[in-house]
Protein backbone atom coordinates (compact mmCIF):
# COMPACT_ATOMS: atom_id res chain seq x y z
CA UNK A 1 -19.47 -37.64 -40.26
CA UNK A 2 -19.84 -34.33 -38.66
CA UNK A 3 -19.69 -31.45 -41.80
CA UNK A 4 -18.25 -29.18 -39.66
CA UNK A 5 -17.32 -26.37 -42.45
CA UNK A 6 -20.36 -26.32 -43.41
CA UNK A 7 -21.93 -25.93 -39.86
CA UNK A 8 -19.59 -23.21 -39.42
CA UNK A 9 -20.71 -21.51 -43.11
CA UNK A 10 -23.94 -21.27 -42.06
CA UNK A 11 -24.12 -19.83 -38.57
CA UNK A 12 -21.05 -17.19 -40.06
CA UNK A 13 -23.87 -16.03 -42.28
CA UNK A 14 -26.83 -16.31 -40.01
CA UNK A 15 -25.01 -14.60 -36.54
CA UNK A 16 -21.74 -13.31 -36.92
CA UNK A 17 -18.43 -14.18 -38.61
CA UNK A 18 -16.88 -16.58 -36.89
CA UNK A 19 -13.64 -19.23 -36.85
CA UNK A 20 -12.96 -22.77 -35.52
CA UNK A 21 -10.84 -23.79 -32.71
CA UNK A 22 -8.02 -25.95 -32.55
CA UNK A 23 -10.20 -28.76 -31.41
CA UNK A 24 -11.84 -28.82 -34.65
CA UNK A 25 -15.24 -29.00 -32.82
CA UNK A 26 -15.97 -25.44 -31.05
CA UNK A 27 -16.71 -22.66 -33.29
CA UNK A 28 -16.15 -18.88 -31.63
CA UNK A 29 -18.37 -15.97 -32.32
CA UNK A 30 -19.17 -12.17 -31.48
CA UNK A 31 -21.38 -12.56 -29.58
CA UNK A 32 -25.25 -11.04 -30.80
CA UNK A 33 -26.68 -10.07 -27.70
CA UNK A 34 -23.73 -8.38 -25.56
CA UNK A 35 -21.69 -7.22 -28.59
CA UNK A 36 -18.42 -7.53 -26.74
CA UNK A 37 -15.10 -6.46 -28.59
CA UNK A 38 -13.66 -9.78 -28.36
CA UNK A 39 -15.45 -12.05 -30.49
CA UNK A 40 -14.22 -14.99 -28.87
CA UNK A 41 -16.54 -14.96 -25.90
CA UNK A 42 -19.55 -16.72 -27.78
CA UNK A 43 -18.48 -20.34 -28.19
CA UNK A 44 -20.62 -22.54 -29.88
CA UNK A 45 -19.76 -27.05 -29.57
CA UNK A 46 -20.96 -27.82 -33.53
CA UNK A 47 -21.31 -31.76 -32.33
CA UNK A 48 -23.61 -31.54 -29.27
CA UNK A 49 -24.84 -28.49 -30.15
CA UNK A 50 -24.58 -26.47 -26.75
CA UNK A 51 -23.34 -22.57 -26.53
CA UNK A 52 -22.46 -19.91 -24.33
CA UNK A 53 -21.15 -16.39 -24.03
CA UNK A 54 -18.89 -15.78 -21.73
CA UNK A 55 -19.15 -12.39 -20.97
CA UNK A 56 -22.78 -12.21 -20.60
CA UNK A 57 -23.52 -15.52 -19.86
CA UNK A 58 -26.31 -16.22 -22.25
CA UNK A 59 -26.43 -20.19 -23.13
CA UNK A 60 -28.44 -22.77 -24.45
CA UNK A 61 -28.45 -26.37 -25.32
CA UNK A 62 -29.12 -26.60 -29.12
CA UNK A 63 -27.96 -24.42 -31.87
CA UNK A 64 -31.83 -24.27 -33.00
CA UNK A 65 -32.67 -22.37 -29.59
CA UNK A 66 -29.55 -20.01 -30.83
CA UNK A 67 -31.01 -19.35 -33.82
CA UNK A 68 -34.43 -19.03 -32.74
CA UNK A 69 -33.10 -15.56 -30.44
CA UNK A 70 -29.99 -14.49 -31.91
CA UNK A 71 -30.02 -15.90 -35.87
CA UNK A 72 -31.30 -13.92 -38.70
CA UNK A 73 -34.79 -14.37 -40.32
CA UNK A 74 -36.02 -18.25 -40.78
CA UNK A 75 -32.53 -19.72 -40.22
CA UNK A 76 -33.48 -22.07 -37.50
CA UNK A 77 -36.06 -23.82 -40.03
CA UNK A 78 -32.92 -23.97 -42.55
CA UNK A 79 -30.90 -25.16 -39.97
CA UNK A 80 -33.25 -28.15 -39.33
CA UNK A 81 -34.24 -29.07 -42.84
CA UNK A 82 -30.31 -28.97 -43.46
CA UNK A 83 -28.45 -30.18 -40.41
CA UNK A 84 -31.72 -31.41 -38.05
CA UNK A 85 -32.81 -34.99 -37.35
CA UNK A 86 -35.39 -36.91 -38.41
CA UNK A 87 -37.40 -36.02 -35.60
CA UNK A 88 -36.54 -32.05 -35.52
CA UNK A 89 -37.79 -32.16 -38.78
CA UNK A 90 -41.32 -32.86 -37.78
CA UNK A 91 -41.57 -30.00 -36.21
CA UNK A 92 -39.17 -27.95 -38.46
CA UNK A 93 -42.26 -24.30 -38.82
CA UNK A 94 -43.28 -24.65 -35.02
CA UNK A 95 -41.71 -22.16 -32.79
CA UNK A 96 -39.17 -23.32 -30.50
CA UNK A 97 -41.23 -23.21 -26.95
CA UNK A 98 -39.06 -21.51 -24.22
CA UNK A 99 -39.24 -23.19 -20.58
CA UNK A 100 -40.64 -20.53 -18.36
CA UNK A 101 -40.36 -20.73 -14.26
CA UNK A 102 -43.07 -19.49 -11.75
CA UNK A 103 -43.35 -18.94 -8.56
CA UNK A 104 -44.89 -21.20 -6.22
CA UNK A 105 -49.00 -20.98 -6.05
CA UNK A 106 -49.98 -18.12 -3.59
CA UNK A 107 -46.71 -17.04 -3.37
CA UNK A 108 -46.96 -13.17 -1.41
CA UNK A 109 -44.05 -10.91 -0.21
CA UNK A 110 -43.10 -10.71 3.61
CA UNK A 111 -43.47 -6.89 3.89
CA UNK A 112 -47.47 -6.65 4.60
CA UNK A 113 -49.02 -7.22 8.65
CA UNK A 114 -51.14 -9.63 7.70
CA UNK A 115 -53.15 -11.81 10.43
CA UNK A 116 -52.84 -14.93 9.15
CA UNK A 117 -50.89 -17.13 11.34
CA UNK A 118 -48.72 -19.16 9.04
CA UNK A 119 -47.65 -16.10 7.40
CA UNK A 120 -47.10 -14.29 10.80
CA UNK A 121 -44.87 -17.59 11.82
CA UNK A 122 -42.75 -17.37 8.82
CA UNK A 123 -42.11 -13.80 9.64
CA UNK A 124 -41.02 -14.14 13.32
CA UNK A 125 -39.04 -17.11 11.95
CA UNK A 126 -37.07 -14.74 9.64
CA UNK A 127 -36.73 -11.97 12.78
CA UNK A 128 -34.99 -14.62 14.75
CA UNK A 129 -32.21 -15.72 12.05
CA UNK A 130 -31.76 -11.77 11.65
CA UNK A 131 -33.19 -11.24 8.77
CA UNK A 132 -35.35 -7.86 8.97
CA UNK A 133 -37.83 -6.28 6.70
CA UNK A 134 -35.18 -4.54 5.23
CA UNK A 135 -33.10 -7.69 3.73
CA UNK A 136 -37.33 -8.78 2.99
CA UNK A 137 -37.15 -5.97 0.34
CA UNK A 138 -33.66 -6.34 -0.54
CA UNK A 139 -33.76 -10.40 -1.26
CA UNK A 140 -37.40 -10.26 -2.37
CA UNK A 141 -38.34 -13.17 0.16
CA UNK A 142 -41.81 -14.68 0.64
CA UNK A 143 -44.23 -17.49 1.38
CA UNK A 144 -46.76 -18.44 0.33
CA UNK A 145 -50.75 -18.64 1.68
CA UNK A 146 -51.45 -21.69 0.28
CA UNK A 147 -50.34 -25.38 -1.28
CA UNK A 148 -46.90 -27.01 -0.62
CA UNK A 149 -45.27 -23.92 0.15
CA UNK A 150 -47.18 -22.89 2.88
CA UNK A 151 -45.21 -22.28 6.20
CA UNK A 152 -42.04 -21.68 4.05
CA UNK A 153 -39.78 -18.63 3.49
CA UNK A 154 -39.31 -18.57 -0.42
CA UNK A 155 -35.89 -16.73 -1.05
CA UNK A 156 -35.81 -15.73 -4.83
CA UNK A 157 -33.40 -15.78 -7.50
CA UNK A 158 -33.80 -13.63 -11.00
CA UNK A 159 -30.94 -13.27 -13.57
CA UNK A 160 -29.46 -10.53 -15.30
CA UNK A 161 -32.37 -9.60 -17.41
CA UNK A 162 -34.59 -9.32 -14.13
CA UNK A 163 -36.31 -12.84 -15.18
CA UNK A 164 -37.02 -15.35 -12.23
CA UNK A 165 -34.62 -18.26 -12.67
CA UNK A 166 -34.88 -19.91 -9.48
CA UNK A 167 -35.85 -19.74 -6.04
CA UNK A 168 -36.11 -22.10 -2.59
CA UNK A 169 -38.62 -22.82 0.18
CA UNK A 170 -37.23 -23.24 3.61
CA UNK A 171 -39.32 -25.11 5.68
CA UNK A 172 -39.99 -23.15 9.19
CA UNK A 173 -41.24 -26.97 10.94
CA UNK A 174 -38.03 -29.27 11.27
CA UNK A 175 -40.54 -31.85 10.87
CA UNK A 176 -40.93 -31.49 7.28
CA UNK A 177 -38.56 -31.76 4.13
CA UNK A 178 -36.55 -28.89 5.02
CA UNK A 179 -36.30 -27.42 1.23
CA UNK A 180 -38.19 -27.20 -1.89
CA UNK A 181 -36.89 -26.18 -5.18
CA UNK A 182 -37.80 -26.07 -8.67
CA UNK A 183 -36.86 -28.78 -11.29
CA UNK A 184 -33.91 -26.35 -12.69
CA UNK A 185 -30.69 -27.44 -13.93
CA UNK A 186 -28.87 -25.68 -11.11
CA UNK A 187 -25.51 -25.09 -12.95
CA UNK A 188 -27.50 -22.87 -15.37
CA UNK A 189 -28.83 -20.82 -12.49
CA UNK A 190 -26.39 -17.71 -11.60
CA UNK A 191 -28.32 -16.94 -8.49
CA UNK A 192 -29.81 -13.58 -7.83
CA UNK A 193 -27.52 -12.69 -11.20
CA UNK A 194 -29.26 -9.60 -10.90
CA UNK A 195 -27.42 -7.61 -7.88
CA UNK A 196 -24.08 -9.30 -8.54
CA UNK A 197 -21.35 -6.58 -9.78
CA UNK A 198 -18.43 -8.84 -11.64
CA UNK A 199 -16.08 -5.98 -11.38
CA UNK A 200 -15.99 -5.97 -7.65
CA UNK A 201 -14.45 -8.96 -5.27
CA UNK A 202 -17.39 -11.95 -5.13
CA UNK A 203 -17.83 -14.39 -2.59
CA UNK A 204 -19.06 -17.64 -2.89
CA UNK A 205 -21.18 -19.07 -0.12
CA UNK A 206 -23.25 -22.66 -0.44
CA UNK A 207 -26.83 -21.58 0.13
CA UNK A 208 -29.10 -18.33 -0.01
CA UNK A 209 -29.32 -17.91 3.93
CA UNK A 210 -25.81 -17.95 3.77
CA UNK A 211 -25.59 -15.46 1.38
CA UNK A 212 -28.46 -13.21 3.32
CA UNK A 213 -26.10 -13.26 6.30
CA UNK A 214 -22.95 -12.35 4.68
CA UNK A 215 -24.35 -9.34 2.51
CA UNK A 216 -22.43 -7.11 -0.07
CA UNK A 217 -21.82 -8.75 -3.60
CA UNK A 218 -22.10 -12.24 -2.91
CA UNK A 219 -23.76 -15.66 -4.38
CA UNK A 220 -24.39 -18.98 -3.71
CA UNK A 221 -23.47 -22.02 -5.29
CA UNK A 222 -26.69 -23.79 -4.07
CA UNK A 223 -24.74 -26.34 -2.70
CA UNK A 224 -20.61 -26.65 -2.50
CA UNK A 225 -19.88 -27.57 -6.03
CA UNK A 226 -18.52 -25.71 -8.96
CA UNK A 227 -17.59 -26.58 -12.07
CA UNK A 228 -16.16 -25.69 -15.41
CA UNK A 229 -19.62 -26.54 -16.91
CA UNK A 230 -21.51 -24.30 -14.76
CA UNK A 231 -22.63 -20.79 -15.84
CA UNK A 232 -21.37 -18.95 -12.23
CA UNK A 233 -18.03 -20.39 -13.30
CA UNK A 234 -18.14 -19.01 -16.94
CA UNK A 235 -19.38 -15.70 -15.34
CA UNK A 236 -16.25 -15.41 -13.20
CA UNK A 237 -13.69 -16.47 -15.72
CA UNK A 238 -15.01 -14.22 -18.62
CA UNK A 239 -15.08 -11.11 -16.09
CA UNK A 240 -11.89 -12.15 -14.39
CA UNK A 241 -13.80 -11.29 -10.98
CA UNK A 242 -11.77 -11.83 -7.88
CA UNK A 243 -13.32 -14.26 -5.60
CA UNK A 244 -13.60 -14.87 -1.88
CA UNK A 245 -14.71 -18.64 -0.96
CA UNK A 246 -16.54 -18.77 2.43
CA UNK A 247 -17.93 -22.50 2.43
CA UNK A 248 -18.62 -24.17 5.59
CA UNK A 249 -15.97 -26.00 7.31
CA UNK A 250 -16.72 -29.30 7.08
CA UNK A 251 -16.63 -29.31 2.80
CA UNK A 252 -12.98 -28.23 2.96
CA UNK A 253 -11.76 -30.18 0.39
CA UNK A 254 -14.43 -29.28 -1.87
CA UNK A 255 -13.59 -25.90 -1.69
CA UNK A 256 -9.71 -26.29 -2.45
CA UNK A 257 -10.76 -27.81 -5.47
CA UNK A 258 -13.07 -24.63 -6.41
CA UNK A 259 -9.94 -22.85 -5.48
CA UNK A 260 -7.40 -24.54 -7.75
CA UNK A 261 -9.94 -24.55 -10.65
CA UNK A 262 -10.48 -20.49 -10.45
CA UNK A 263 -6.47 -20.56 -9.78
CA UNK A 264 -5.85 -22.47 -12.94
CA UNK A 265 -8.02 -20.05 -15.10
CA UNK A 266 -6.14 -16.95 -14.14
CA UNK A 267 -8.66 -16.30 -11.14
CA UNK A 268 -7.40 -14.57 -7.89
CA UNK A 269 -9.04 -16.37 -4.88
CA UNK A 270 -9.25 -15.45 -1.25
CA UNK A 271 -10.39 -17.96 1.98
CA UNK A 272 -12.37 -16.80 4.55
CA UNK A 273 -12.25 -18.11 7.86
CA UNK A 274 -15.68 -18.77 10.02
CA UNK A 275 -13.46 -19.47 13.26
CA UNK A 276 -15.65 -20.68 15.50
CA UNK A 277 -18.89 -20.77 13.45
CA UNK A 278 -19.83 -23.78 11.55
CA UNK A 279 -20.63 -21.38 8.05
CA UNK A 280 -21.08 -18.24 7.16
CA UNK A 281 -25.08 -18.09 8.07
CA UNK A 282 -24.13 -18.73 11.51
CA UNK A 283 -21.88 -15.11 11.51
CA UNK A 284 -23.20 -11.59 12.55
CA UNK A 285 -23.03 -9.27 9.47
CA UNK A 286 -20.22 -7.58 11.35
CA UNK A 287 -18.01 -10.55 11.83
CA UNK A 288 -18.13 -11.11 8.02
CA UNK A 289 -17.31 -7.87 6.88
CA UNK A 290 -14.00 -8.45 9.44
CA UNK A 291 -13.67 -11.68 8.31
CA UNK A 292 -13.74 -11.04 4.29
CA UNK A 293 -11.27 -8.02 4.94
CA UNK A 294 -8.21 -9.85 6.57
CA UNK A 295 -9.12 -13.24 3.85
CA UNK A 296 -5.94 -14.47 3.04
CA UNK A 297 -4.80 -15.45 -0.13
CA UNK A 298 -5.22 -18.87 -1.74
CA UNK A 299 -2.31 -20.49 -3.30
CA UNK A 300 -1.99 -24.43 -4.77
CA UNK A 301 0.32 -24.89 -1.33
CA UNK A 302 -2.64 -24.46 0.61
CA UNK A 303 -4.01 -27.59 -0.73
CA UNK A 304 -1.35 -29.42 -1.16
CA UNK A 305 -1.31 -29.02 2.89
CA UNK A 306 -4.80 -29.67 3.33
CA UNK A 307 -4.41 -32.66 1.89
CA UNK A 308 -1.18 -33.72 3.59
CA UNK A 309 -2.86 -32.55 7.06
CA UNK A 310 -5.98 -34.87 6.45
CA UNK A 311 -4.22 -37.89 5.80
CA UNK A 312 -1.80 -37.71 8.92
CA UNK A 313 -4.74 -37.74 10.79
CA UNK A 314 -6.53 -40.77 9.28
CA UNK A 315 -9.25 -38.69 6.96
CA UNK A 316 -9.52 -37.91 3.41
CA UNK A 317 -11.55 -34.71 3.58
């Protein structure tokens, strides 16, 4: 049986005061690292374990990791010897080791004139999807000289703190796999967290080239899913930040769905229409800056009629 007051005792005395929810199950805290007024924004789940702020976005996956940053002096070892398993136990003096990403082996910035020829081929590649040495500096993209990132542009991703948290190799020969990534739980990864103001209107594009093309304060999902469980949605809902959702037209249905979960959480969503283009990396810069200023407003009808339009015509999506 889950001891649930007493979980609650101890991280009250080892973090901050906090209370349980309804559910009986999350506990809510000030949180230790942002210090936000409302002390709800730190929510900790005392049966799996896993925690988030909502305001900052700092999470983790075991109240020992918690501890470890945030609790005060040796109460992750009393944590384990009183609430840990047999197999925490073990290990109850070591350190708690912190998963650290890298970027790819010779990995070097697109900004020098450099005569090697793979590196001079990623370059023109980047010229002729627009992307100039000034959005180089600005997205901190590069390739790398050597190993299984050679011949790639590496787009990369750091998080609030300025600490990489992801990044992705596009492939410049259609021949090979056209991405590699890192072995990252992508709905931890707020991507490029770092430039993204969540007082000002967001938009939401699928990939990073995507996001290159349409500029401003944007992000990508790094695919065309979103979910409550993911941090970008946590982000958004603790900051109330408006959103505009410019997915590519043929995930339509996916995006109504990103719509009406924003919608239900008190989030004010926009669509913006590619027209003719198949996504938003297809668009000049100038056609998205028209394009994001005349969005219209989303509201439930619009999927609703989505939905009724797609089945009239003999498809679900």
């Amino acid at each position: 049986m889950l001891d649930v007051v007493e979980r609650l005792k101890f991280l009250s005395n080892a973090i901050t005061p906090g209370f349980l929810a309804r559910d009986g199950i999350n506990a809510a805290f000030k949180c230790p690292k942002c210090q936000h007024k409302d002390k709800v924004k730190l929510i900790v789940k005392l049966d799996d374990e896993q925690w988030h702020c909502f305001v900052c976005g700092i999470r983790g996956r075991s109240i020992t990791s918690l501890l470890a940053k945030y609790g005060s002096k040796g109460s992750r070892s009393e944590w384990i010897r009183q609430f840990g398993s047999v197999e925490q136990k073990k290990f109850i003096d070591e350190p708690e080791k912190e998963e650290v990403l890298t970027l790819p082996d010779g990995f070097i910035p697109l900004i020098k004139s450099l005569k090697d020829p793979d590196y001079r081929a990623v370059q023109k590649y980047l010229l002729e999807r627009d992307i100039d040495e000034s959005k180089i500096w600005k997205y901190r993209i590069g390739t790398s000289l050597s190993g299984k990132c050679r011949r790639r542009a590496i787009i990369t991703s750091y998080d609030a703190c300025g600490k990489l948290n992801y990044w992705t190799g596009r492939s410049i020969d259609e021949m090979n796999m056209k991405y590699l990534n890192p072995k990252v739980e992508r709905r931890d990864v707020i991507f490029n967290e770092i430039d993204i103001d969540w007082t000002k209107e967001l938009m939401l594009v699928e990939g990073p080239f995507d996001m290159i093309s349409a500029g401003g304060n944007t992000t990508c999902l790094l695919g065309s899913s979103l979910s409550s469980s993911h941090a970008l949605f946590q982000r958004i809902v603790g900051n109330k930040t408006p959103i505009v959702l410019a997915l590519d037209n043929d995930v339509k249905k996916k995006a109504h769905n990103i719509a009406k979960l924003l919608f239900n959480h008190g989030i004010s969503i926009k669509f913006l229409n590619t027209g003719e283009y198949k996504d938003v990396g297809e668009m000049p810069n100038e056609e998205v800056l028209n394009a994001r200023l005349i969005a219209k407003e989303w509201e439930p009808n619009d999927r609703l009629l989505h939905m009724i339009n797609n089945i009239s015509s003999g498809s679900m999506f």
